[in-house]
N, C-alpha and C. Protein backbone atom coordinates (compact mmCIF):
# COMPACT_ATOMS: atom_id res chain seq x y z
N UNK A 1 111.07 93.53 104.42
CA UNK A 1 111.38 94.88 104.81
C UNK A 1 110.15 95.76 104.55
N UNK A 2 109.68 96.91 105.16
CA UNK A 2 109.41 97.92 104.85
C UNK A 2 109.49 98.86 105.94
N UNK A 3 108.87 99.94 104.15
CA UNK A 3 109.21 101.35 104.45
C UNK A 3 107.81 102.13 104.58
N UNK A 4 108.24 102.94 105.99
CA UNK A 4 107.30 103.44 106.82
C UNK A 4 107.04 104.92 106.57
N UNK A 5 106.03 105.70 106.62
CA UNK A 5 106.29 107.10 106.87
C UNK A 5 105.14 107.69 107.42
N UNK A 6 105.19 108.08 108.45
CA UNK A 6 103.56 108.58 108.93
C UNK A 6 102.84 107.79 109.14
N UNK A 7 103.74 106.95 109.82
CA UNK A 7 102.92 105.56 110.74
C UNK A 7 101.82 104.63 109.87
N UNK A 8 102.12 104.81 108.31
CA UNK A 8 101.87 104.09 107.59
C UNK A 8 103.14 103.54 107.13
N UNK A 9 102.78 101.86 105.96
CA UNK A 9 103.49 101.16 105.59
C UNK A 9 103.20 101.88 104.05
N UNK A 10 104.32 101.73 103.51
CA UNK A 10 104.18 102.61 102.23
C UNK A 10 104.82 101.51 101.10
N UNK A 11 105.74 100.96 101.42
CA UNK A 11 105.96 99.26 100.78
C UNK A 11 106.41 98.87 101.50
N UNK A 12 106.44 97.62 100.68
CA UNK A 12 106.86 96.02 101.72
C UNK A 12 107.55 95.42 100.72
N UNK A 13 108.18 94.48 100.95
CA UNK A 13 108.62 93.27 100.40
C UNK A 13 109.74 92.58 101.08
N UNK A 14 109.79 91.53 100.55
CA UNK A 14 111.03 90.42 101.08
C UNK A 14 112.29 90.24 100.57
N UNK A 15 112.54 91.36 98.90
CA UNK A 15 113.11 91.22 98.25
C UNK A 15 113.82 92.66 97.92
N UNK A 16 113.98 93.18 98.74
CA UNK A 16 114.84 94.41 98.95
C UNK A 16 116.43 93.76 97.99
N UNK A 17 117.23 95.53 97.31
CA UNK A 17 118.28 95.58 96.92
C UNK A 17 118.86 96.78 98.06
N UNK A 18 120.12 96.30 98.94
CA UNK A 18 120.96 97.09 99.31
C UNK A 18 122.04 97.89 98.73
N UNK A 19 121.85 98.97 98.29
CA UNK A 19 122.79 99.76 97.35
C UNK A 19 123.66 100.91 98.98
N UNK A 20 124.38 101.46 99.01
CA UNK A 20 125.20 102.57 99.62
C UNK A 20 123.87 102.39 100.80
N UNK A 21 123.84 101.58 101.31
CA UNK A 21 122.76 101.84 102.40
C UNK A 21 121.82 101.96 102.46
N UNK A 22 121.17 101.85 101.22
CA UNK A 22 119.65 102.45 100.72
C UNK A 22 119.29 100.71 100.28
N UNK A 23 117.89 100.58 100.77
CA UNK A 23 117.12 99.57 100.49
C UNK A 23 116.45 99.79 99.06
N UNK A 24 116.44 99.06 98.22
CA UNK A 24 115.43 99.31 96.82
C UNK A 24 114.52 98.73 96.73
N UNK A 25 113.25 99.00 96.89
CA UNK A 25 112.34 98.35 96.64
C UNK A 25 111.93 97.83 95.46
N UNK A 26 111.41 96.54 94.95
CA UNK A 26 111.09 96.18 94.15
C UNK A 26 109.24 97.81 93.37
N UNK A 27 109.39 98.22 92.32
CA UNK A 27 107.96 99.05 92.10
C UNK A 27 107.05 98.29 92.60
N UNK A 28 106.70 97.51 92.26
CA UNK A 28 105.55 96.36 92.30
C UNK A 28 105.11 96.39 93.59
N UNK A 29 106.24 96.42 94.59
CA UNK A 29 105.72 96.85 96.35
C UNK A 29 105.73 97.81 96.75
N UNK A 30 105.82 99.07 96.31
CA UNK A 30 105.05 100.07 96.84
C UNK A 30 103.46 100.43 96.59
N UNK A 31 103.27 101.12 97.75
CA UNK A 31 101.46 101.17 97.76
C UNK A 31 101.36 102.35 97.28
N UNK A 32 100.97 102.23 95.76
CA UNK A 32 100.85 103.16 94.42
C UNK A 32 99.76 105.04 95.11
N UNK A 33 98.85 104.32 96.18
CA UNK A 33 97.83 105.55 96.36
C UNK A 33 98.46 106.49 97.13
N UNK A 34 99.79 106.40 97.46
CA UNK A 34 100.73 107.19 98.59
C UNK A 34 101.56 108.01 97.43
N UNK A 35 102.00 107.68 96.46
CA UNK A 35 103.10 108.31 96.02
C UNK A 35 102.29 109.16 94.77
N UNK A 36 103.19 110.42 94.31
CA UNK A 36 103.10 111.16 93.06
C UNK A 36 103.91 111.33 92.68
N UNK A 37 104.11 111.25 90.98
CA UNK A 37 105.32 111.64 90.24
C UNK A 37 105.71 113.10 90.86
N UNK A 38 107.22 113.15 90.56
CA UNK A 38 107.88 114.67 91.70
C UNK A 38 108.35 115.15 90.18
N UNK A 39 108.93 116.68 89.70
CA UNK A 39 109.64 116.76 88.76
C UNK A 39 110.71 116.54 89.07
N UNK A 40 111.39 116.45 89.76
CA UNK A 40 113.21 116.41 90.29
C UNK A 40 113.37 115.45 89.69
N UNK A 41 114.53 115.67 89.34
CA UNK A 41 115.66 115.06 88.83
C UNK A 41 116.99 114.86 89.36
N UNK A 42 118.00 113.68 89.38
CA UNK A 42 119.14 114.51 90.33
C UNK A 42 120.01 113.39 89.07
N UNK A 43 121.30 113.33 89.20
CA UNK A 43 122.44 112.31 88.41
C UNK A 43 123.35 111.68 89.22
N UNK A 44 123.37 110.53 89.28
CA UNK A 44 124.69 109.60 89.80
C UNK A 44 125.45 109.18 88.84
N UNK A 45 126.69 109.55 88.76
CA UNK A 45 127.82 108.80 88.17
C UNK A 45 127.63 107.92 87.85
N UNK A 46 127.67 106.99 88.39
CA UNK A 46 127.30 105.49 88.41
C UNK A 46 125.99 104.21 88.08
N UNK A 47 124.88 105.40 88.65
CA UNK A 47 123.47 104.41 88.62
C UNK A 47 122.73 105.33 87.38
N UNK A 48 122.56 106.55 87.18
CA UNK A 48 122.17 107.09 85.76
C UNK A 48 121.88 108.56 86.41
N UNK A 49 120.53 108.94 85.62
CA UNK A 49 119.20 109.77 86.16
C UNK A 49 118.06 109.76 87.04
N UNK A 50 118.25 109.83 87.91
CA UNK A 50 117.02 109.80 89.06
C UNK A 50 115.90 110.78 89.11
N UNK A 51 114.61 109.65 89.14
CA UNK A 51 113.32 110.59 89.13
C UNK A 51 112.69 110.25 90.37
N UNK A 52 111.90 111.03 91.26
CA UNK A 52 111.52 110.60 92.47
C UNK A 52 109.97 111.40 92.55
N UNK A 53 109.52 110.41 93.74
CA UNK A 53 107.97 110.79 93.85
C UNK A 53 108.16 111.23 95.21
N UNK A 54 107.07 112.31 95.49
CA UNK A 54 106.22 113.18 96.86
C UNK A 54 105.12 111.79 97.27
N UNK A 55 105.74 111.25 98.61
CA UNK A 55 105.03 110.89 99.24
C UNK A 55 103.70 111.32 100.00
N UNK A 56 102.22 111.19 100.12
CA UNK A 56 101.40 111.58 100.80
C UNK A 56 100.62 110.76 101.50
N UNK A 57 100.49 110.82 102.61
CA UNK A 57 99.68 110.27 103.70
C UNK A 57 98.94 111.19 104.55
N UNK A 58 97.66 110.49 104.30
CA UNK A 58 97.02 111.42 105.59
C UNK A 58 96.87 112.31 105.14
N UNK A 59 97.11 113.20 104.19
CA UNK A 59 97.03 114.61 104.05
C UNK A 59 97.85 115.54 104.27
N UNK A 60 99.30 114.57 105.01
CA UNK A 60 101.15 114.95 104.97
C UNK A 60 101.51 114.59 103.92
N UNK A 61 102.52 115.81 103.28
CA UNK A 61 103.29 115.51 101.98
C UNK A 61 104.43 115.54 102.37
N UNK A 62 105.84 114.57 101.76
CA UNK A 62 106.55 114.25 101.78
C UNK A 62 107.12 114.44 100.22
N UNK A 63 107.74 115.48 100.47
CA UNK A 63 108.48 116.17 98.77
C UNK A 63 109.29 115.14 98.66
N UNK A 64 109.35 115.02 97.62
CA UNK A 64 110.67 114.09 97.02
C UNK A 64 111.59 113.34 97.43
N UNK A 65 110.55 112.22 98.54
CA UNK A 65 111.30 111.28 99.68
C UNK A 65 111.27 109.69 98.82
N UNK A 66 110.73 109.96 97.57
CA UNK A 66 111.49 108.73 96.78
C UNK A 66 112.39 108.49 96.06
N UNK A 67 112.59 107.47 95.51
CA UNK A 67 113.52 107.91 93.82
C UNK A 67 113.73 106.59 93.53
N UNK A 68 114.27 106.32 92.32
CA UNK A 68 113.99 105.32 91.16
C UNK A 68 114.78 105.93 90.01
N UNK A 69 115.22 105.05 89.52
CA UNK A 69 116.15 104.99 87.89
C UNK A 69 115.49 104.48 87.07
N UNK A 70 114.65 105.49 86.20
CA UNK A 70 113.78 104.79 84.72
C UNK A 70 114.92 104.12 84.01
N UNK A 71 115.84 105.02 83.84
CA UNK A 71 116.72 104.05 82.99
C UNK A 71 118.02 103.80 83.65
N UNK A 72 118.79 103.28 84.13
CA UNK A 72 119.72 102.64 84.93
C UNK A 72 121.28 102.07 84.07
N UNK A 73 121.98 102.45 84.70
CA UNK A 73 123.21 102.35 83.86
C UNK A 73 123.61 100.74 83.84
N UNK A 74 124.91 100.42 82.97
CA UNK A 74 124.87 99.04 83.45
C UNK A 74 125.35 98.19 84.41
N UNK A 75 126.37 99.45 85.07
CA UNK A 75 126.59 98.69 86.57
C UNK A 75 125.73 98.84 87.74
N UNK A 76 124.72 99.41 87.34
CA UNK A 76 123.71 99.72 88.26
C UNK A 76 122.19 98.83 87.49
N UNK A 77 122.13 97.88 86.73
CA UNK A 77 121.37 97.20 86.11
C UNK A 77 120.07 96.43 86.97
N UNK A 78 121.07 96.16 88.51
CA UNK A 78 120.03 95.17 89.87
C UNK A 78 119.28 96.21 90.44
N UNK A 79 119.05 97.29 90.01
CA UNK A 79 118.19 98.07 91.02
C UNK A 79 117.46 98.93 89.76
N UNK A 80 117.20 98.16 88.60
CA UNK A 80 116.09 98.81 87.74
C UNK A 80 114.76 98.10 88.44
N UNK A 81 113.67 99.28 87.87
CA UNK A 81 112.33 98.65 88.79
C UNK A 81 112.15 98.74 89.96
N UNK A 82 113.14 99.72 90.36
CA UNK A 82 113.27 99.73 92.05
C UNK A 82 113.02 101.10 92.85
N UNK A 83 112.25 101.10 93.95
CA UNK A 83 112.00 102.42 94.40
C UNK A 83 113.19 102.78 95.56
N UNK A 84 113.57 103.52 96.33
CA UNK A 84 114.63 103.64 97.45
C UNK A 84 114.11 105.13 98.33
N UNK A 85 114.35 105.34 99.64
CA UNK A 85 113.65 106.16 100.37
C UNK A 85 114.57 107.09 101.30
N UNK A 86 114.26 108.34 101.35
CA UNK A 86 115.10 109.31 102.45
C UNK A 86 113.86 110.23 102.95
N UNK A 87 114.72 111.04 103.30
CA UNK A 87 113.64 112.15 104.23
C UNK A 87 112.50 111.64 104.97
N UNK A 88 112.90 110.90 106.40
CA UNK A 88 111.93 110.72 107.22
C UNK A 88 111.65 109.18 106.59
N UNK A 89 111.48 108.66 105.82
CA UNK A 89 111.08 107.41 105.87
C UNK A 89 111.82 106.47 106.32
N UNK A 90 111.38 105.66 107.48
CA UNK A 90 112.28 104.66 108.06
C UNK A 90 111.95 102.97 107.54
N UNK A 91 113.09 102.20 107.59
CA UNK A 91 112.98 101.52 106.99
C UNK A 91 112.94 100.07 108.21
N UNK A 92 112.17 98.68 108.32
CA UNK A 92 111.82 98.13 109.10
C UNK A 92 111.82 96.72 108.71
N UNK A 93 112.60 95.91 109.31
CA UNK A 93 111.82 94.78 109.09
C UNK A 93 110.76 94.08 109.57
């Protein structure tokens, strides 16, 4: 799979987690020179605290079109280490 944004590839991998529709990327496959830590924060019931990064390409920023669970609850345990994508980023195999 990967995830696209601005006609760049922003990660890849073969080893995607499908959560509510959302692909998770393994961290390890995203391409680190695209993303910046975001301050947002948001809460799921279920998966924990979510922190997400501003995508940039090209010199387009993409506010807070990532997110990731530093710490992850325990029914949400398969998608620690994992990045997941909205706003404009499409996802491809």
């Amino acid at each position: 799979m990967k995830a696209i944004w601005n006609n760049k590839v922003i990660a890849e991998s073969n080893d995607t987690i499908v959560i509510e529709r959302n692909h998770y990327f393994p961290h390890e496959s995203i391409k680190k020179e695209f993303f910046k830590p975001s301050d947002l924060n948001s809460v799921c019931p279920w998966k924990g605290t979510a922190s997400y990064y501003t995508i940039e390409v090209d010199g387009k920023e993409n506010k807070d079109a990532a997110w990731f669970y530093p710490e992850v609850s325990e029914l949400a345990k398969g998608i620690k280490n994992h990045v997941a994508f909205w706003r404009g980023v499409t996802i491809e195999e």
